[in-house]
PDB file of N, CA and C in Angstrom:
ATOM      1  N   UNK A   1      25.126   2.225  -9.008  1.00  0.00           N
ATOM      2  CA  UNK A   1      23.912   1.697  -8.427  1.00  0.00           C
ATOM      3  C   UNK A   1      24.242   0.801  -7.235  1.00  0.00           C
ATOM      4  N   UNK A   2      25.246  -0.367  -7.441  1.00  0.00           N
ATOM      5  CA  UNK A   2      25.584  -0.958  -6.511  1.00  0.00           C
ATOM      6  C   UNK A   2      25.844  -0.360  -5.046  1.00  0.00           C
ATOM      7  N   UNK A   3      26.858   1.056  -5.181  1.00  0.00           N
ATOM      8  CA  UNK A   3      27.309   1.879  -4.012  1.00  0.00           C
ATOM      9  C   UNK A   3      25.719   2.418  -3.285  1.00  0.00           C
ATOM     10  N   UNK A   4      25.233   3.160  -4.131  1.00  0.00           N
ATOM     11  CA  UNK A   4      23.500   3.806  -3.678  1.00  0.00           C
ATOM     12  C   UNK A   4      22.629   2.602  -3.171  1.00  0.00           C
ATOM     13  N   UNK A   5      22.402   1.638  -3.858  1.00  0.00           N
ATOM     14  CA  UNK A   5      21.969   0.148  -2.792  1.00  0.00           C
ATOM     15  C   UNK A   5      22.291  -0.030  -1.763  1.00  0.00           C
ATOM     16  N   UNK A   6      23.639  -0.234  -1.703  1.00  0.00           N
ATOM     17  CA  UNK A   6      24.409  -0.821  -0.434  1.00  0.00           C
ATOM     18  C   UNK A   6      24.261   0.202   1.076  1.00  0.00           C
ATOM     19  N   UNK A   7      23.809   2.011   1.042  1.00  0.00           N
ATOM     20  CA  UNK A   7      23.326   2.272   1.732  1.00  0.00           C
ATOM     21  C   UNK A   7      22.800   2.510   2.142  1.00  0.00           C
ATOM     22  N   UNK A   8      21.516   2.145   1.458  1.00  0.00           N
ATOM     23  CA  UNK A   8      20.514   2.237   1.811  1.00  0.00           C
ATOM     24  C   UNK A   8      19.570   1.276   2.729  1.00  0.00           C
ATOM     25  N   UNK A   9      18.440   2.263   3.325  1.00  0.00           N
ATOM     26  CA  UNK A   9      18.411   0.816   4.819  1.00  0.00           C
ATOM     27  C   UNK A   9      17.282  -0.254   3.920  1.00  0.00           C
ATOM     28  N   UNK A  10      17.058  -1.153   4.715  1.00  0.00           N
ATOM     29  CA  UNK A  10      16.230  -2.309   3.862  1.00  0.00           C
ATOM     30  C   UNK A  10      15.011  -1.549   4.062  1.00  0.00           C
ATOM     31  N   UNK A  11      14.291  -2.560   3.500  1.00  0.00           N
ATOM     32  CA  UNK A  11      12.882  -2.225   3.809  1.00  0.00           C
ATOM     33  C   UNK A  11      12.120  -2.398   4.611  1.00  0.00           C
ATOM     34  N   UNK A  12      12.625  -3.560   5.510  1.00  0.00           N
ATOM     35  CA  UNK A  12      12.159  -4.522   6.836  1.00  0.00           C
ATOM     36  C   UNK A  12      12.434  -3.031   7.586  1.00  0.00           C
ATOM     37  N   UNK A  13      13.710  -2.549   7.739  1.00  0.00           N
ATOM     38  CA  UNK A  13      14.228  -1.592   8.508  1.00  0.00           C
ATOM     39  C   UNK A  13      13.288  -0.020   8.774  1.00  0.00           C
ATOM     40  N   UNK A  14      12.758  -0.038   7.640  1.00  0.00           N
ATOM     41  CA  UNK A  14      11.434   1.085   7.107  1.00  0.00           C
ATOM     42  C   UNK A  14       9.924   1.051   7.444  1.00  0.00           C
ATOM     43  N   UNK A  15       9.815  -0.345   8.467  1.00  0.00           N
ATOM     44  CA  UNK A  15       8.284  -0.717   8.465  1.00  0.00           C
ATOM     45  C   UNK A  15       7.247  -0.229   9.337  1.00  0.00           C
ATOM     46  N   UNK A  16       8.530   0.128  10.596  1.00  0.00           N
ATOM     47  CA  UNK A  16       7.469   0.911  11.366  1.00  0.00           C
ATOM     48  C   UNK A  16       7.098   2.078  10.837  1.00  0.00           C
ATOM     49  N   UNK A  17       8.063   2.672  10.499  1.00  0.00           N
ATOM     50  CA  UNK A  17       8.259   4.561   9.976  1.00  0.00           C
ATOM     51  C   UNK A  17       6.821   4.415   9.006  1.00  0.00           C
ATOM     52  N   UNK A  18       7.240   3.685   7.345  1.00  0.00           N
ATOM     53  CA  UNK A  18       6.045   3.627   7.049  1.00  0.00           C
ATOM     54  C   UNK A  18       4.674   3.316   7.729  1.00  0.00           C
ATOM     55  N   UNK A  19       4.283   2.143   8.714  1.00  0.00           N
ATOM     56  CA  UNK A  19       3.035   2.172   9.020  1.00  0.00           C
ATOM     57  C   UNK A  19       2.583   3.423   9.420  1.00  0.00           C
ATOM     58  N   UNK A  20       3.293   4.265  10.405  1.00  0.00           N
ATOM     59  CA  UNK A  20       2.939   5.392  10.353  1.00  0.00           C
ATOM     60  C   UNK A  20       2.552   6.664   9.810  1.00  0.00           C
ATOM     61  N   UNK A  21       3.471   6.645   8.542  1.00  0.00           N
ATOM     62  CA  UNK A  21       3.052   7.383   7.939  1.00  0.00           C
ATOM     63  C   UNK A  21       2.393   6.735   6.798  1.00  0.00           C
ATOM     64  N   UNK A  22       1.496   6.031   6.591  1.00  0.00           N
ATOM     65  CA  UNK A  22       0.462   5.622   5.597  1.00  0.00           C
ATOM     66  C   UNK A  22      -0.232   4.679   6.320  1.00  0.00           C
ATOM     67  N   UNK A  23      -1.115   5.357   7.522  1.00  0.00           N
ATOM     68  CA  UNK A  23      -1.977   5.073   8.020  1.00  0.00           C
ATOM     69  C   UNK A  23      -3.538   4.776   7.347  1.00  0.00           C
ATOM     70  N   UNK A  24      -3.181   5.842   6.740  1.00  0.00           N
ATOM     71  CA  UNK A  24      -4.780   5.305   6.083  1.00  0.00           C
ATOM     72  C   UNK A  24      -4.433   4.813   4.488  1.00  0.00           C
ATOM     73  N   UNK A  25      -3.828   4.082   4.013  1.00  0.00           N
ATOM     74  CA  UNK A  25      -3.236   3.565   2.496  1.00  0.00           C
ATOM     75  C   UNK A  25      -4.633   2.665   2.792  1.00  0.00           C
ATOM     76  N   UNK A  26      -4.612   2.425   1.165  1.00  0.00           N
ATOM     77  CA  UNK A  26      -5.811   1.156   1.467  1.00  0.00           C
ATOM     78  C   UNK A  26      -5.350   0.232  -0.148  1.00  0.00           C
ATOM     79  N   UNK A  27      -5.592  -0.353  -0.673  1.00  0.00           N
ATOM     80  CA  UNK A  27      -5.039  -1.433  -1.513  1.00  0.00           C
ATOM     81  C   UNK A  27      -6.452  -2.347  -2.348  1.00  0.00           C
ATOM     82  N   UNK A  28      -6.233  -2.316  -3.384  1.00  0.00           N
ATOM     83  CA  UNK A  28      -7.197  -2.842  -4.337  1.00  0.00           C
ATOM     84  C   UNK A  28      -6.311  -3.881  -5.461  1.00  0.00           C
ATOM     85  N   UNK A  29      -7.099  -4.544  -4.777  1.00  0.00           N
ATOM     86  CA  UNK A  29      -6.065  -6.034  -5.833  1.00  0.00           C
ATOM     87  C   UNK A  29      -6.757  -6.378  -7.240  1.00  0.00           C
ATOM     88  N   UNK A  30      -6.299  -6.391  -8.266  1.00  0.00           N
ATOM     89  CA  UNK A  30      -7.017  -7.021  -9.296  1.00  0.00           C
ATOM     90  C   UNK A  30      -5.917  -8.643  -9.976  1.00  0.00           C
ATOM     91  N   UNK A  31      -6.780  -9.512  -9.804  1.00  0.00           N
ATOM     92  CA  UNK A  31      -6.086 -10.699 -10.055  1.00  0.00           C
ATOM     93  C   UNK A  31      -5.642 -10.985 -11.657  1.00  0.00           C
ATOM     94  N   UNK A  32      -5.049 -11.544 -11.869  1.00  0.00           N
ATOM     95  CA  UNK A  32      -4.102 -11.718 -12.992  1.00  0.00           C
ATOM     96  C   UNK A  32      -3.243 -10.302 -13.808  1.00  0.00           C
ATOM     97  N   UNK A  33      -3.348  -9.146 -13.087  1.00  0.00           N
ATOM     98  CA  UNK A  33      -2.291  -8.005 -13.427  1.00  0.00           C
ATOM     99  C   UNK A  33      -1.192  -7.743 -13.426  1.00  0.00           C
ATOM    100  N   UNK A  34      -0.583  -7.118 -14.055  1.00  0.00           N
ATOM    101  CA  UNK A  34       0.538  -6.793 -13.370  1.00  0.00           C
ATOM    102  C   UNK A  34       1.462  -5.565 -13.176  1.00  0.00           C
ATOM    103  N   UNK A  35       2.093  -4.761 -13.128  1.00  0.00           N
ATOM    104  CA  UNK A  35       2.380  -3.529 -12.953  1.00  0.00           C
ATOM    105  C   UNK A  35       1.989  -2.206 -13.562  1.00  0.00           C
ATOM    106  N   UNK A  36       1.920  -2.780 -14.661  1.00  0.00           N
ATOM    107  CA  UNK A  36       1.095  -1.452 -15.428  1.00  0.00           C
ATOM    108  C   UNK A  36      -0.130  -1.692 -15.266  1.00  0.00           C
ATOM    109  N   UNK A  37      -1.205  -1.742 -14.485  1.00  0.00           N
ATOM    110  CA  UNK A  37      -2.526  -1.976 -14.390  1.00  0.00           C
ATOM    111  C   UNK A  37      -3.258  -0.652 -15.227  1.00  0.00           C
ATOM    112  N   UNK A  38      -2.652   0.299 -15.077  1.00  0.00           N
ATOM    113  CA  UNK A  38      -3.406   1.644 -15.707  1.00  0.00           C
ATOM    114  C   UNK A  38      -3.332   1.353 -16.934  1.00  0.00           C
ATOM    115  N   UNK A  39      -2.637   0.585 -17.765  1.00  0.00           N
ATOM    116  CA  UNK A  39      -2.231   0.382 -19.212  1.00  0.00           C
ATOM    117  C   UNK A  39      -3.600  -0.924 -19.917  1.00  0.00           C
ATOM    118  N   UNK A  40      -3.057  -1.804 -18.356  1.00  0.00           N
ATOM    119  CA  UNK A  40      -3.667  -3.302 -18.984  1.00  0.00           C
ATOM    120  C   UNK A  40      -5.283  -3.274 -18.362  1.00  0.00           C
ATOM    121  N   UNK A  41      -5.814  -2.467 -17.728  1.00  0.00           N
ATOM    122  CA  UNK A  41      -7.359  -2.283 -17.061  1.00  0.00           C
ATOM    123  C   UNK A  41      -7.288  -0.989 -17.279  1.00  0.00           C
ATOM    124  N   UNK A  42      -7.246  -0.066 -18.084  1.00  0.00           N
ATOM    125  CA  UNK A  42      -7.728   1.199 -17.822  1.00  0.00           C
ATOM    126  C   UNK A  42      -9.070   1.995 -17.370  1.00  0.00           C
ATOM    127  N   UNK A  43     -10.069   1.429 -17.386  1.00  0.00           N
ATOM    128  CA  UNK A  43     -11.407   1.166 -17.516  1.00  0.00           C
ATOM    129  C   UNK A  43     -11.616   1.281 -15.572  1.00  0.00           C
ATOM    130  N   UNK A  44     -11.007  -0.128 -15.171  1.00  0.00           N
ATOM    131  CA  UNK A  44     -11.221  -0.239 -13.200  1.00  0.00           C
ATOM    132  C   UNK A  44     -10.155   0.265 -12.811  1.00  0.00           C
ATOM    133  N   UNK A  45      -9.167   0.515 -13.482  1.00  0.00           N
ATOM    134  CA  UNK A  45      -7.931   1.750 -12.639  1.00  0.00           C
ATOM    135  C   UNK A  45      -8.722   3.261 -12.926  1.00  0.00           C
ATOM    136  N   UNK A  46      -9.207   3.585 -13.965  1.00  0.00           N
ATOM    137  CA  UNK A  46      -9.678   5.019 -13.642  1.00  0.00           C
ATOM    138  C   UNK A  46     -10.923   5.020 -12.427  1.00  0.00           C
ATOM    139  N   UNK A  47     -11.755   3.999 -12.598  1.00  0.00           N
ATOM    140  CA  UNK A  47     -12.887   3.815 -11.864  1.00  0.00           C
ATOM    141  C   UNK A  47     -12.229   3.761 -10.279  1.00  0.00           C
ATOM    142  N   UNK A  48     -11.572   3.247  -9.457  1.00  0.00           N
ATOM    143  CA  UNK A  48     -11.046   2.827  -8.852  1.00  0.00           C
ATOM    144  C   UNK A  48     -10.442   4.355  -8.381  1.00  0.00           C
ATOM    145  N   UNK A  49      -8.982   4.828  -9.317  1.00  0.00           N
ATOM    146  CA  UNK A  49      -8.613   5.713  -8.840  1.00  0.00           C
ATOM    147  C   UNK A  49      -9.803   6.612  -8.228  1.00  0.00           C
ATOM    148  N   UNK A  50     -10.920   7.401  -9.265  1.00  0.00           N
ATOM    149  CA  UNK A  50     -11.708   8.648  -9.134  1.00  0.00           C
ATOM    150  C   UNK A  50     -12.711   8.194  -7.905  1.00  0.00           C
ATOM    151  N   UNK A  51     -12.879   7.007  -7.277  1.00  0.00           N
ATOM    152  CA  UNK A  51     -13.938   6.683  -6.842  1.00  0.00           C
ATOM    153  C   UNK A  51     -13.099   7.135  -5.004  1.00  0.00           C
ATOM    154  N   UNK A  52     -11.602   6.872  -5.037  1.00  0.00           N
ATOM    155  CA  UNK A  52     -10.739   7.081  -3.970  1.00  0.00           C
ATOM    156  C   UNK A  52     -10.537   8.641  -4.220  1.00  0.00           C
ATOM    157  N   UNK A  53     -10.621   9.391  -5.002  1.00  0.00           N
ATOM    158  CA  UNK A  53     -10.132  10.940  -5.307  1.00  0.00           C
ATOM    159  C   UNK A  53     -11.730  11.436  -4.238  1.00  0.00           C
ATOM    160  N   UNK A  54     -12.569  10.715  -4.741  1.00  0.00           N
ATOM    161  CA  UNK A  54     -13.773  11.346  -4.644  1.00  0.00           C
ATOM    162  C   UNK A  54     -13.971  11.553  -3.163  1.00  0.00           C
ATOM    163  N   UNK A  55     -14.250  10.102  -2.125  1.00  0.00           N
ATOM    164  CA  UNK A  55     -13.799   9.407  -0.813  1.00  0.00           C
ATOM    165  C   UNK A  55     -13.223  10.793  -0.377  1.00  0.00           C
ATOM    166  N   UNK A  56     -11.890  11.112  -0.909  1.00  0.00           N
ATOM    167  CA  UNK A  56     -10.905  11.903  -0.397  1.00  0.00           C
ATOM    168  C   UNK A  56     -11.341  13.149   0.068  1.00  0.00           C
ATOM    169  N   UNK A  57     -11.738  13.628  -0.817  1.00  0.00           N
ATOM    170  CA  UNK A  57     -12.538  14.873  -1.161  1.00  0.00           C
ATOM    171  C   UNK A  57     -13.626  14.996  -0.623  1.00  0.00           C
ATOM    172  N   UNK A  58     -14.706  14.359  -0.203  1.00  0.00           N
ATOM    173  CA  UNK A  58     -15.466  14.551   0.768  1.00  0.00           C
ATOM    174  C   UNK A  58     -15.217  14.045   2.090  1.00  0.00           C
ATOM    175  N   UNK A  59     -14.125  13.668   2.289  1.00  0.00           N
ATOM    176  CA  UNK A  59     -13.687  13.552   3.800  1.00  0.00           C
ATOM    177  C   UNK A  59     -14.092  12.200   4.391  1.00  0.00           C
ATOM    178  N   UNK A  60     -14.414  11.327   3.642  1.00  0.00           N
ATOM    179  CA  UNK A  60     -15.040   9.916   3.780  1.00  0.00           C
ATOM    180  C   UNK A  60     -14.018   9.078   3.508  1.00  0.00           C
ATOM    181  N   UNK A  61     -12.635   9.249   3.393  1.00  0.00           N
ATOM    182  CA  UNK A  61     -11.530   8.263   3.446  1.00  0.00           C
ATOM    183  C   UNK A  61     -10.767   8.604   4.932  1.00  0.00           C
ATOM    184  N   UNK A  62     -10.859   7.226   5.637  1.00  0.00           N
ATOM    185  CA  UNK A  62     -10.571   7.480   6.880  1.00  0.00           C
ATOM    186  C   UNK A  62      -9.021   6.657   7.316  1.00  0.00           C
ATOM    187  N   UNK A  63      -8.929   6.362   8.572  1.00  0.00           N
ATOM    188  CA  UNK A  63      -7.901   5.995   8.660  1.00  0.00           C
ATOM    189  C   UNK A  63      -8.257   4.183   9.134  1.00  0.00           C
ATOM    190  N   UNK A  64      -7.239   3.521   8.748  1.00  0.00           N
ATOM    191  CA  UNK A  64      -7.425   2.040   8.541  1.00  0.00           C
ATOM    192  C   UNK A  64      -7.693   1.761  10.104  1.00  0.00           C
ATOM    193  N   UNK A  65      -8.762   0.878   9.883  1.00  0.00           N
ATOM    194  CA  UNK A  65      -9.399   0.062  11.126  1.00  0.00           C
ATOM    195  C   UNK A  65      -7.910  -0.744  11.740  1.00  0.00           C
ATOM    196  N   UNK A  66      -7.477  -0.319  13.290  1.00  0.00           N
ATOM    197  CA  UNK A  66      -6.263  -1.138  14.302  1.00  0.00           C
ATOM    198  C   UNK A  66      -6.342  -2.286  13.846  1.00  0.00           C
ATOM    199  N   UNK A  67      -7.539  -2.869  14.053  1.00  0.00           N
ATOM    200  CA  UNK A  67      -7.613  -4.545  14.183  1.00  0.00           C
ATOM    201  C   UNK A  67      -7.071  -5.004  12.436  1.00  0.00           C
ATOM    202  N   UNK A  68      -6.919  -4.518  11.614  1.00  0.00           N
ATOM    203  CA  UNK A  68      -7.096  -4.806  10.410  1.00  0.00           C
ATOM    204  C   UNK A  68      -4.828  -4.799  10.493  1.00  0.00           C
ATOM    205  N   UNK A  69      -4.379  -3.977  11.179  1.00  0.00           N
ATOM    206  CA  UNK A  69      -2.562  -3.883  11.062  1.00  0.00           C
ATOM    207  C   UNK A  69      -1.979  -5.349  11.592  1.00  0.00           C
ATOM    208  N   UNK A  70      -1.205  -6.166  11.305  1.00  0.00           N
ATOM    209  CA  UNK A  70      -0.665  -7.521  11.472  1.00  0.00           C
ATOM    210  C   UNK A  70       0.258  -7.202  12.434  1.00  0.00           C
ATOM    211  N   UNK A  71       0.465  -7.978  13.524  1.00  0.00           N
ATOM    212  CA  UNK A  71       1.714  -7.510  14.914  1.00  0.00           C
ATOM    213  C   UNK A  71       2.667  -7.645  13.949  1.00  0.00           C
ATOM    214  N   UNK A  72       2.983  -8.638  12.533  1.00  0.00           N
ATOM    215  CA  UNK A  72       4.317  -8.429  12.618  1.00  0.00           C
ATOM    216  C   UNK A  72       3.856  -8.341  10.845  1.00  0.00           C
ATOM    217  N   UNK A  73       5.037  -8.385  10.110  1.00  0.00           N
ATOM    218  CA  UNK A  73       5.031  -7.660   8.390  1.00  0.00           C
ATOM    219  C   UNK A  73       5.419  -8.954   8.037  1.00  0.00           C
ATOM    220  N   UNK A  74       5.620 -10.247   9.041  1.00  0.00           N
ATOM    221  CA  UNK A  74       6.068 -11.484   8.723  1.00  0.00           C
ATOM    222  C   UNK A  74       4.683 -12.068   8.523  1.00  0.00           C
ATOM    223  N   UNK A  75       3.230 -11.796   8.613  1.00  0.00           N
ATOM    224  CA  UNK A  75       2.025 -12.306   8.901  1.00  0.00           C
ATOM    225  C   UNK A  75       1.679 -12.642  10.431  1.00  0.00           C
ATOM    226  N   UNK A  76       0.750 -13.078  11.161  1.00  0.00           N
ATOM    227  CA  UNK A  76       0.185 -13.405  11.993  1.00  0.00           C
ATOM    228  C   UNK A  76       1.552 -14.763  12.816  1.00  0.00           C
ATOM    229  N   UNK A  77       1.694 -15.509  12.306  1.00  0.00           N
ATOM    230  CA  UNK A  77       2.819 -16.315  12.786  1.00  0.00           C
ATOM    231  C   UNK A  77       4.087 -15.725  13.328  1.00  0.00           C
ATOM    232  N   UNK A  78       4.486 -14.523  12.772  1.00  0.00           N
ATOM    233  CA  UNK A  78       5.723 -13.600  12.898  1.00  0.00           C
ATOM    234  C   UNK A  78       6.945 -14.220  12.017  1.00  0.00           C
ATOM    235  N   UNK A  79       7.952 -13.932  12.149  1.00  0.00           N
ATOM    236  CA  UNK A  79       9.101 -14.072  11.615  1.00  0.00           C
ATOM    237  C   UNK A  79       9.153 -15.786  11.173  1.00  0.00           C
ATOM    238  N   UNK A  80       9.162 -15.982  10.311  1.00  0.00           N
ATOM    239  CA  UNK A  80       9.644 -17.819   9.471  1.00  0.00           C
ATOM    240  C   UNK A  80      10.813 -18.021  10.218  1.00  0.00           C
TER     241      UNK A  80
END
């Protein structure tokens, strides 16, 4: 694992590539969760998922509003 880590590029290194290709991602936060959300909310993760399947499927999931992308992945301030 250590060797397969070590060459792999960071993630900082990955940020443009990704913005591009998950242009239209969109993100639904539920507060006090935590990784298994499908386990621990099953109820607003199915709701949630089918309601984005649906979006999809009629062609009503679009691509994320410009103004909404941060100049930098450091926040609005840029790099700490």
């Amino acid at each position: 694992m250590l060797g397969y880590q070590g060459r792999r590029p960071s993630l900082y290194e990955l940020t443009e590539e990704m913005k591009r290709c998950i242009s239209t991602a969109g993100l639904a936060v539920l507060p006090k969760s935590g990784h298994a959300i499908n386990l621990e909310e099953p109820a607003l993760f199915n709701e949630l998922l089918e309601d984005f399947l649906h979006q999809v499927e009629a062609g009503r999931w679009g691509a994320r509003d410009p103004r909404a992308a941060p100049a930098s992945i450091w926040g609005p301030a840029g790099k700490p």
